[in-house]
N, C-alpha and C. Protein backbone atom coordinates (compact mmCIF):
# COMPACT_ATOMS: atom_id res chain seq x y z
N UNK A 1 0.82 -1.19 0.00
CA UNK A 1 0.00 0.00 0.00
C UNK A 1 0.86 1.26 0.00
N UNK A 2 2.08 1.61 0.69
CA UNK A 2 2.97 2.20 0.79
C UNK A 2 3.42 2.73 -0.61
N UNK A 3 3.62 1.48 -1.10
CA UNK A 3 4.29 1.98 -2.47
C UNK A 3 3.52 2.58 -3.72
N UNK A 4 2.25 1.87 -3.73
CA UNK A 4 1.26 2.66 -4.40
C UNK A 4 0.89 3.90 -4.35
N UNK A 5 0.86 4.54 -2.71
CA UNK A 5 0.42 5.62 -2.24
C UNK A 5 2.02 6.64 -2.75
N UNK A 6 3.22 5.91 -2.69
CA UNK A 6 4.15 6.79 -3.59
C UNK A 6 3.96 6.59 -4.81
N UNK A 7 4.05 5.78 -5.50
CA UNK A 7 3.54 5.73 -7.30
C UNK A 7 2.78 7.09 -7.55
N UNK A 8 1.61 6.98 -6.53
CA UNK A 8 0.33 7.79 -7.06
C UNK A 8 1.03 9.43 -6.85
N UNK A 9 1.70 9.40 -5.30
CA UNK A 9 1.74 10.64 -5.12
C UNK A 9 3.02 11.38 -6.27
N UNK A 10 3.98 10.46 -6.76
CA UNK A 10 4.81 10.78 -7.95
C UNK A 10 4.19 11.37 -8.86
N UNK A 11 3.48 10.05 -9.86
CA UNK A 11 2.41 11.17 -10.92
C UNK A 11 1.85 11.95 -10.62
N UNK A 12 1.11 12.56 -9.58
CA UNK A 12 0.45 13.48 -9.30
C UNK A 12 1.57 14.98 -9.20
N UNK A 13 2.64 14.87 -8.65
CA UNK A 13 3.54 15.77 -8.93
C UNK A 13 4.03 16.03 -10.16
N UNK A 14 4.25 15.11 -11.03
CA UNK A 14 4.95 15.18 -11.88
C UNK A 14 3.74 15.93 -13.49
N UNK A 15 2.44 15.36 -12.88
CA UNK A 15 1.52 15.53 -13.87
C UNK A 15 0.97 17.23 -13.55
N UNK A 16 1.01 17.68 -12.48
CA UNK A 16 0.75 18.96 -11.84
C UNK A 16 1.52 19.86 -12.35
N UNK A 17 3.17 19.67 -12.53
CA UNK A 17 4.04 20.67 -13.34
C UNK A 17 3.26 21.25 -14.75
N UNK A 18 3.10 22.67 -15.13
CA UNK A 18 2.77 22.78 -16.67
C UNK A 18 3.54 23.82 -16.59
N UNK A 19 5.09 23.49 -17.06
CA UNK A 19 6.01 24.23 -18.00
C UNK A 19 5.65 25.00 -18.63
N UNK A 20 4.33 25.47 -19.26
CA UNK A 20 4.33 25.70 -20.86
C UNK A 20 4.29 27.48 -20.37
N UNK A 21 5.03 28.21 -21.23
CA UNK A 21 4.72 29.65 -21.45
C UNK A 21 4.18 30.29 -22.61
N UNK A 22 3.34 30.65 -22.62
CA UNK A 22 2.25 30.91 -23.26
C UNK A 22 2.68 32.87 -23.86
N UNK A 23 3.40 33.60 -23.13
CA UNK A 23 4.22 34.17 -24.06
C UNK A 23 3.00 36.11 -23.25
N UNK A 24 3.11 36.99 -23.34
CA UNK A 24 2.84 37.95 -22.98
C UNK A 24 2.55 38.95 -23.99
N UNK A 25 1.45 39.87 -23.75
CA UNK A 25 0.77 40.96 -24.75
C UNK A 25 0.98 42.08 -22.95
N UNK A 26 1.06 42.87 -23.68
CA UNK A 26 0.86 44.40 -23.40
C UNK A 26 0.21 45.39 -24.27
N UNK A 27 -1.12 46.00 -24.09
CA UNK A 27 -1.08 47.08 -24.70
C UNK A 27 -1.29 48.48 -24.21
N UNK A 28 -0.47 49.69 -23.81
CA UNK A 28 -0.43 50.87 -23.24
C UNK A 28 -0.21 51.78 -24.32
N UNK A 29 -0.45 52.96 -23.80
CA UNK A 29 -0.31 54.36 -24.32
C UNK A 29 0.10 54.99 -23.37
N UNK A 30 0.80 56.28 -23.93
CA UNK A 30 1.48 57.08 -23.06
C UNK A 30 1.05 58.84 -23.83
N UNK A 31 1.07 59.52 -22.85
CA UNK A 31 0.75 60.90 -23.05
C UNK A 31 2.31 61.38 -22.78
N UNK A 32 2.29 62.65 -23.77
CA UNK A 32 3.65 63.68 -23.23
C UNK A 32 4.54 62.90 -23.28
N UNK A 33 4.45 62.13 -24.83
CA UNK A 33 5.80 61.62 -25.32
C UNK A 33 6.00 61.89 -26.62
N UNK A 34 7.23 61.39 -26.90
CA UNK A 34 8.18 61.78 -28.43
C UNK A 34 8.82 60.02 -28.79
N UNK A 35 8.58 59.70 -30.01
CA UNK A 35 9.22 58.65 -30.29
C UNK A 35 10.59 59.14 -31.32
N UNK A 36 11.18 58.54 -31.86
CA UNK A 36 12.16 58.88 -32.37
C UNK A 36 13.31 57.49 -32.67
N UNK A 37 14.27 57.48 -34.04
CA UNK A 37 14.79 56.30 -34.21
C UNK A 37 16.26 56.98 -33.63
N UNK A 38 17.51 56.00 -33.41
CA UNK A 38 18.42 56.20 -33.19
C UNK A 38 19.20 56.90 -34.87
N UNK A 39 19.99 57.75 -34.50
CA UNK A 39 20.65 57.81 -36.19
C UNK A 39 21.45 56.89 -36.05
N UNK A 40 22.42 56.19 -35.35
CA UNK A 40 23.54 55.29 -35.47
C UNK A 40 23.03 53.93 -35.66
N UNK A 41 21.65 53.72 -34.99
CA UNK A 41 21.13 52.02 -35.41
C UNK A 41 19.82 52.41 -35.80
N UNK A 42 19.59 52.50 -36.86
CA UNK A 42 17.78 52.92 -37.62
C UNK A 42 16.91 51.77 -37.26
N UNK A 43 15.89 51.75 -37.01
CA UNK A 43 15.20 50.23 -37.46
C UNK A 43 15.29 49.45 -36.14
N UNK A 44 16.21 49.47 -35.41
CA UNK A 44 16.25 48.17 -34.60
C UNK A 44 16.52 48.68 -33.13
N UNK A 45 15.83 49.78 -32.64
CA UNK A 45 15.07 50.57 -31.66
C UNK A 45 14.20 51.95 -31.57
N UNK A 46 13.76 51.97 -30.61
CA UNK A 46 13.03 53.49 -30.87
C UNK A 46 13.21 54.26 -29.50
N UNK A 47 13.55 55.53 -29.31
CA UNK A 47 14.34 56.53 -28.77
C UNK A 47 12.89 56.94 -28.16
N UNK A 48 12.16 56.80 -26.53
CA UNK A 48 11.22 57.36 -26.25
C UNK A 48 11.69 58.35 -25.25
N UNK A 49 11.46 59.69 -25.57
CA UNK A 49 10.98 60.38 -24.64
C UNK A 49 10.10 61.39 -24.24
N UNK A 50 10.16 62.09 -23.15
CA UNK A 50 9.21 63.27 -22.88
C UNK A 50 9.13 64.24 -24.41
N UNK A 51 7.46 64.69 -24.84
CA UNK A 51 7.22 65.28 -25.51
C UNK A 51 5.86 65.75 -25.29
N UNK A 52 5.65 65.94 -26.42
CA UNK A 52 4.05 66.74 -27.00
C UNK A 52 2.88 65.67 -27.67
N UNK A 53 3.22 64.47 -27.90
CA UNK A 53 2.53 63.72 -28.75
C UNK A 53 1.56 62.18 -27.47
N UNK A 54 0.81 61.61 -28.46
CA UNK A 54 0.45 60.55 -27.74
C UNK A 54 0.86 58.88 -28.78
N UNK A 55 2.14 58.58 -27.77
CA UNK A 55 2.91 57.17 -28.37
C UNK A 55 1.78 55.70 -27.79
N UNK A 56 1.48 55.36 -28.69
CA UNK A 56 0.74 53.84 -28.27
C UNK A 56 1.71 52.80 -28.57
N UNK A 57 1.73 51.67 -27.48
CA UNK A 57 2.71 50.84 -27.65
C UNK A 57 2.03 49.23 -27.87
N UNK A 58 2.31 48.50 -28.53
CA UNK A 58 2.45 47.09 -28.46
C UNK A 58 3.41 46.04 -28.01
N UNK A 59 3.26 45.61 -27.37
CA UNK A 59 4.67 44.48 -27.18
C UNK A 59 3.89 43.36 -27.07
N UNK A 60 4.25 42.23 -27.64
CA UNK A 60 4.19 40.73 -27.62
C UNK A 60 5.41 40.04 -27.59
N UNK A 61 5.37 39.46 -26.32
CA UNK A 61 7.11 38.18 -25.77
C UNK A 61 6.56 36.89 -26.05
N UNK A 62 6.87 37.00 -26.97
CA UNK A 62 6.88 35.29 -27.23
C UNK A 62 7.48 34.47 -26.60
N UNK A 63 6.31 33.26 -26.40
CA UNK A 63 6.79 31.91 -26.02
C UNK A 63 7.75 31.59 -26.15
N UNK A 64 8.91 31.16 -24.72
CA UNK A 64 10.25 30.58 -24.95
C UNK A 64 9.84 29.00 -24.97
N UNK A 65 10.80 28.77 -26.24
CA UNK A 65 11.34 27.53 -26.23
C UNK A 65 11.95 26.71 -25.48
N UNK A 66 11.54 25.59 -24.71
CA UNK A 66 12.16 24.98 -23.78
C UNK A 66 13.88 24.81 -23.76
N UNK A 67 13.76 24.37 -24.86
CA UNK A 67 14.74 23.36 -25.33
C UNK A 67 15.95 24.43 -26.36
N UNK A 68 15.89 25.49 -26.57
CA UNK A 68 16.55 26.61 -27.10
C UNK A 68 17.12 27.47 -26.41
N UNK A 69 18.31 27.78 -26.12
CA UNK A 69 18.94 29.23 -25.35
C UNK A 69 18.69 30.26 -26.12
N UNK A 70 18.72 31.10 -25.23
CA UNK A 70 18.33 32.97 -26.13
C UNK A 70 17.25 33.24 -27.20
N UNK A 71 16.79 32.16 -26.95
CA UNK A 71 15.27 31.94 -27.76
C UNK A 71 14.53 33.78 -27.62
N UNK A 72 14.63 34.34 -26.86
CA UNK A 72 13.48 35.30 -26.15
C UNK A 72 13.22 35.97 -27.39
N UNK A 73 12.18 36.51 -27.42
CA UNK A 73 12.00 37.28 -28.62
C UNK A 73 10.68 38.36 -28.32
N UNK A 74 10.92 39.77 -28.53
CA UNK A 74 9.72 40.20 -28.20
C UNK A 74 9.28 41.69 -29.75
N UNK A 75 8.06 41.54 -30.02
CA UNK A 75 7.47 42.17 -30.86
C UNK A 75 7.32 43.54 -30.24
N UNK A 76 7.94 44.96 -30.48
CA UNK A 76 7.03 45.84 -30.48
C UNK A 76 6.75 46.61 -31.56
N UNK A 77 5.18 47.54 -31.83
CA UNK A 77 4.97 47.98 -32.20
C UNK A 77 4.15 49.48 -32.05
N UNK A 78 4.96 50.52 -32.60
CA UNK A 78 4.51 51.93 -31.73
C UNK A 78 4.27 53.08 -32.64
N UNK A 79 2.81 53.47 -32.55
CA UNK A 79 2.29 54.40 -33.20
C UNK A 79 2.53 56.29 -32.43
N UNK A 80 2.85 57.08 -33.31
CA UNK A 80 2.81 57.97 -32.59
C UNK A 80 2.23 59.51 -33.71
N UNK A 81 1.26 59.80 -32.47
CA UNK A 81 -0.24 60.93 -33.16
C UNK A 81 -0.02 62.03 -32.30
N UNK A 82 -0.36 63.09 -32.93
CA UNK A 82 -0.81 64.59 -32.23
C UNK A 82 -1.59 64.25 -30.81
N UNK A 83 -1.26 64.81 -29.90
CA UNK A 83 -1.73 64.65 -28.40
C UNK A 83 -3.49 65.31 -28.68
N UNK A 84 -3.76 65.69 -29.55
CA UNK A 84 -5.07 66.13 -29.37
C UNK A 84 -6.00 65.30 -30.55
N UNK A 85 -5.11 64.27 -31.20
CA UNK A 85 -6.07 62.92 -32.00
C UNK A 85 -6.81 62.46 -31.31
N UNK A 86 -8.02 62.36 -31.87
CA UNK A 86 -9.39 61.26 -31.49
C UNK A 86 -9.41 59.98 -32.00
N UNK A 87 -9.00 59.93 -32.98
CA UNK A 87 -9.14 59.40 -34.06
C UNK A 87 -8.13 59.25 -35.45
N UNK A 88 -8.13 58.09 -35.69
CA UNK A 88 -7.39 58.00 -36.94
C UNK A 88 -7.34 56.61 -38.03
N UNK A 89 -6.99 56.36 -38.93
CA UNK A 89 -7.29 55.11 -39.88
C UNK A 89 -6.42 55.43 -41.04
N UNK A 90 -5.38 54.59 -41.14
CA UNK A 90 -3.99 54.34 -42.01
C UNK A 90 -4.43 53.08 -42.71
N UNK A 91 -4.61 53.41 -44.19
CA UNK A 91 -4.30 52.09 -45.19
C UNK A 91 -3.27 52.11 -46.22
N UNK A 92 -2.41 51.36 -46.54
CA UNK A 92 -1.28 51.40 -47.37
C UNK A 92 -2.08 51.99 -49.07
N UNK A 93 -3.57 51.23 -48.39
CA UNK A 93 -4.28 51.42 -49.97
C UNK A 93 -4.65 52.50 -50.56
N UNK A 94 -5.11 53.03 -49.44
CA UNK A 94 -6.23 54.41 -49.96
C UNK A 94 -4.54 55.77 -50.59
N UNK A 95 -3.45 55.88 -49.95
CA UNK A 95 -2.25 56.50 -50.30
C UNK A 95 -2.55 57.40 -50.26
N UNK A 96 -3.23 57.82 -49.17
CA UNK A 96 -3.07 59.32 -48.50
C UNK A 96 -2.32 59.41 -47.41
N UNK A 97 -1.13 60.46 -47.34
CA UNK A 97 -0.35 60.77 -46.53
C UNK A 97 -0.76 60.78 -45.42
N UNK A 98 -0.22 60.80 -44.18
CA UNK A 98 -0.43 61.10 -42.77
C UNK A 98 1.10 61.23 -41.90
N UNK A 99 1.65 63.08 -42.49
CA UNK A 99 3.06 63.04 -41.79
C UNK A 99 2.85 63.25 -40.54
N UNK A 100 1.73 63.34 -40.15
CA UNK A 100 1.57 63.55 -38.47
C UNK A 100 1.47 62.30 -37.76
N UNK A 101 1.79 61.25 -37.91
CA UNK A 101 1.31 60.01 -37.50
C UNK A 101 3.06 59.38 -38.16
N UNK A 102 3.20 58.59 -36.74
CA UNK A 102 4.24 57.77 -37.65
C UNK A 102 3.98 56.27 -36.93
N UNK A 103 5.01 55.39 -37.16
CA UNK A 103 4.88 53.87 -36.96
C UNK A 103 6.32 53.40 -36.92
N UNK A 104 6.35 52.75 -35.85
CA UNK A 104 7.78 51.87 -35.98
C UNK A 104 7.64 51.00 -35.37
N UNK A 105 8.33 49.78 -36.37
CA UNK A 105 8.24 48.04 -35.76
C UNK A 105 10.04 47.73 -35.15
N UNK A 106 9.75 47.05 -34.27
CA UNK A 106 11.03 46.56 -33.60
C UNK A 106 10.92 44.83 -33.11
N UNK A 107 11.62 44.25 -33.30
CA UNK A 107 12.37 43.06 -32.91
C UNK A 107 13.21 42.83 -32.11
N UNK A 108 12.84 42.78 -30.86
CA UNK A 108 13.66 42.64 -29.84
C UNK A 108 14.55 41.26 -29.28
N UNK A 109 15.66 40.77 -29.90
CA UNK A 109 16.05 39.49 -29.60
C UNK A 109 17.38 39.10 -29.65
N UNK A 110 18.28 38.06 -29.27
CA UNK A 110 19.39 37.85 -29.45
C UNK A 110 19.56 37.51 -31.42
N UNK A 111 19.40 37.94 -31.97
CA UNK A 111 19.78 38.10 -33.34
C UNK A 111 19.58 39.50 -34.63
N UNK A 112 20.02 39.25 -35.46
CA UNK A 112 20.62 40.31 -36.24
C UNK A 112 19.35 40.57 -36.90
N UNK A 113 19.19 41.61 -37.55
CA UNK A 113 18.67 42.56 -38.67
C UNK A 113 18.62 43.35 -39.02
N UNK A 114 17.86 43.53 -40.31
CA UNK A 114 18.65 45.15 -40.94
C UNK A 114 17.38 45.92 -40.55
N UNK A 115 17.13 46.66 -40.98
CA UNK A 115 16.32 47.76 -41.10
C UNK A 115 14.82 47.56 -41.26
N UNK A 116 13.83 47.41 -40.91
CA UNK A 116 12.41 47.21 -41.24
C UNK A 116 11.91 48.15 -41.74
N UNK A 117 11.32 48.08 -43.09
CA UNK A 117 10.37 48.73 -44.04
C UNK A 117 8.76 47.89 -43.85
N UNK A 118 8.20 48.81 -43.93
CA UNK A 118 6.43 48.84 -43.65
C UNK A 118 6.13 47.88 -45.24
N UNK A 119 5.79 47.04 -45.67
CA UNK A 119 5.17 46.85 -46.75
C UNK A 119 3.46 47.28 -46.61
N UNK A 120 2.65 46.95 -45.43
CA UNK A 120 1.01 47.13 -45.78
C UNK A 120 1.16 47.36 -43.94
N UNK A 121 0.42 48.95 -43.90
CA UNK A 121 -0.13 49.37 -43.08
C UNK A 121 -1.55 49.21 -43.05
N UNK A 122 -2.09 48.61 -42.22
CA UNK A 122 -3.45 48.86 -41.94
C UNK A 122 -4.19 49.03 -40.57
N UNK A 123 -4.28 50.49 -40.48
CA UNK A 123 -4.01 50.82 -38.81
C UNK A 123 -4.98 51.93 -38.48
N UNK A 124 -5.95 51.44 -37.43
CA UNK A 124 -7.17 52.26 -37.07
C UNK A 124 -7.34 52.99 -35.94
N UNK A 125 -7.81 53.88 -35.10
CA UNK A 125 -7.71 53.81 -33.72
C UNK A 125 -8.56 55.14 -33.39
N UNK A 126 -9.35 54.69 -32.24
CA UNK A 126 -10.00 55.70 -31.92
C UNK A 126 -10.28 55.76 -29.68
N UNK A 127 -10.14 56.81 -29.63
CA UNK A 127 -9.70 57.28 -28.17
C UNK A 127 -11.23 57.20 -27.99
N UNK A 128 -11.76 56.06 -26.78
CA UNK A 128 -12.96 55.96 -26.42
C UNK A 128 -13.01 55.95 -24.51
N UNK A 129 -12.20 56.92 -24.10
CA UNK A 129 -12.56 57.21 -22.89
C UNK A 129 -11.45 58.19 -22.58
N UNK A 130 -11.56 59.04 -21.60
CA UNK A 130 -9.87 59.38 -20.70
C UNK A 130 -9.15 58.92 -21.25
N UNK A 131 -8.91 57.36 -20.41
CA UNK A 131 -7.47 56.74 -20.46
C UNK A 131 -7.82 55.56 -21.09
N UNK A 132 -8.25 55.42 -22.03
CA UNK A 132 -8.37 54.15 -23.05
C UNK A 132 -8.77 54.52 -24.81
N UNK A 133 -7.69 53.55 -25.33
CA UNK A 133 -8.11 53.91 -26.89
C UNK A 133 -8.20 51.83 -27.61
N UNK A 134 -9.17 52.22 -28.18
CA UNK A 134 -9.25 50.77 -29.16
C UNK A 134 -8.54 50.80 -30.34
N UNK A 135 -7.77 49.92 -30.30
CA UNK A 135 -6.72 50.21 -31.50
C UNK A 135 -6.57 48.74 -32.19
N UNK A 136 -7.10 49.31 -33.67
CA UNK A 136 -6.78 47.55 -34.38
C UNK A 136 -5.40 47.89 -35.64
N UNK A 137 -4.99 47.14 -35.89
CA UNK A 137 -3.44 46.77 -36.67
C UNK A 137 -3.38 45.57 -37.90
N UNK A 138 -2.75 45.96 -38.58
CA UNK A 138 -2.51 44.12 -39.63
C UNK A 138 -1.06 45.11 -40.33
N UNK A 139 -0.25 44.45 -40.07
CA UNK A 139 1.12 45.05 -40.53
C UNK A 139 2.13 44.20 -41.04
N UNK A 140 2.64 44.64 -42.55
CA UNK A 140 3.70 43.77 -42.76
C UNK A 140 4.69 44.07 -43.07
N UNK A 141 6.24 43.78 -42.14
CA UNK A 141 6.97 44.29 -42.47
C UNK A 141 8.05 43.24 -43.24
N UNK A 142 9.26 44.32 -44.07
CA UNK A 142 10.30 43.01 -44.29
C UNK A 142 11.54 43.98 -43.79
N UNK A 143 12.67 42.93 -43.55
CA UNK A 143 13.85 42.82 -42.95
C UNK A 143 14.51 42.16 -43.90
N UNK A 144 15.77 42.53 -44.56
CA UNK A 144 16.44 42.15 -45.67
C UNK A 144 15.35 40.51 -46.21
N UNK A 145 15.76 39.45 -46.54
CA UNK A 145 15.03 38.40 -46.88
C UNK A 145 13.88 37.95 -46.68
N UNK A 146 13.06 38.32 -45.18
CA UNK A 146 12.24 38.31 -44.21
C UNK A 146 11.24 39.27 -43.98
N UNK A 147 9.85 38.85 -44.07
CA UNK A 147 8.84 39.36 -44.01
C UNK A 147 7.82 38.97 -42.69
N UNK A 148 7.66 40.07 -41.64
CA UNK A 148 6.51 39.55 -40.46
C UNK A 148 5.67 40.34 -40.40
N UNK A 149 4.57 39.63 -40.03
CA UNK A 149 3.40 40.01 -40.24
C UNK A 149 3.04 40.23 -38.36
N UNK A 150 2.15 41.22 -38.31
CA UNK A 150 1.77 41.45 -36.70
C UNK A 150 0.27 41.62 -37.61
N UNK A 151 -0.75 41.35 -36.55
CA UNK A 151 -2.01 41.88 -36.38
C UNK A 151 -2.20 41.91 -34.89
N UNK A 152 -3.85 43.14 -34.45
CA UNK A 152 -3.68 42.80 -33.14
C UNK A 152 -5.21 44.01 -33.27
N UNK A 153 -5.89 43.64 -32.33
CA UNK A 153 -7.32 44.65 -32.18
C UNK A 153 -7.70 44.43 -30.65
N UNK A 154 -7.20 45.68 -30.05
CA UNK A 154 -7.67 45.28 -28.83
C UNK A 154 -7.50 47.24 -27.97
N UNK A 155 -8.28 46.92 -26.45
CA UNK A 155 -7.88 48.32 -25.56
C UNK A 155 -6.74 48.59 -24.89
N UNK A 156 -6.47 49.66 -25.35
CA UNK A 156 -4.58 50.20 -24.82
C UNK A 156 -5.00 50.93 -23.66
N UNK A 157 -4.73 51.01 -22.69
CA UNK A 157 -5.02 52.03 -21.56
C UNK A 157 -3.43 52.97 -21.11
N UNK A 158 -3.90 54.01 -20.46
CA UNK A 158 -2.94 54.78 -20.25
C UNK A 158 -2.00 54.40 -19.04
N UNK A 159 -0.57 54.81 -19.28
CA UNK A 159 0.21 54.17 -19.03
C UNK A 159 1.01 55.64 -18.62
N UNK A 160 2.36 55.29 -17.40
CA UNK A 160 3.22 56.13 -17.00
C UNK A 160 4.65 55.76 -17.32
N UNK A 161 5.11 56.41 -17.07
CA UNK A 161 6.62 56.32 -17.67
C UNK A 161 7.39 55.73 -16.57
């Protein structure tokens, strides 16, 4: 009986562990900021600070790989509008300008890339309280050989520095 009652209580430990990481979303906005690229590394960060504008941020950390070192990898993506926007809607299609509005994608990870160019913006957003805006996305960018795609529709709430 002894030994059964360890058998059982083994699997039960062993079956209770769930490893799995399932990987993290954030979505915030920030008031009385400035985005901006580095001139010495373009593309592969973005320079936030105190300003005049309202920066919305995305980040998605992807699921680490068990079995992989330096696997980590995290998506952001950051829109930045006139502090007094309500509203706004970017399509690569319609090809009407919007220099007041910009966008930058970043790849945050132990590996290399060049520069990310926007191939298809499609980017909506409208400020539906104080401190909350609904913001939907479908974006594709490429990186020398490499093309990623983000989508994402969801509420950003306001956020501090």
């Amino acid at each position: 009986m002894k030994k059964l009652f360890a058998i059982v209580t083994c699997l039960l430990i062993v079956s209770s562990c769930d490893n799995t990481n399932d990987g993290s979303l954030e979505r915030v906005y920030y008031e009385n900021s400035e985005l901006s690229s580095p001139d010495d590394d373009y593309g592969t960060w973005v320079l936030w600070e105190e300003g005049d504008k309202t920066a919305i941020r995305f980040a998605y950390t992807h699921p680490d790989e068990e079995n992989i070192a330096d696997d980590e990898l995290t998506e952001f993506f950051w829109i930045e509008l006139p502090a007094d926007a309500t509203e706004f809607n970017i399509n690569t299609s319609n090809d009407v300008p919007h220099p007041e509005i910009e966008f930058y994608y970043v790849r945050s990870c132990f590996c290399a890339f060049e520069t990310f160019r926007f191939l298809r913006n499609d980017i909506s957003g409208q400020k539906i309280s104080a401190n909350q805006w609904r913001v939907s996305f479908d974006i594709l960018v490429a990186s020398g050989d490499y093309e990623y795609e983000l989508k994402d529709s969801g509420v950003y709430t306001l956020s501090t520095r």
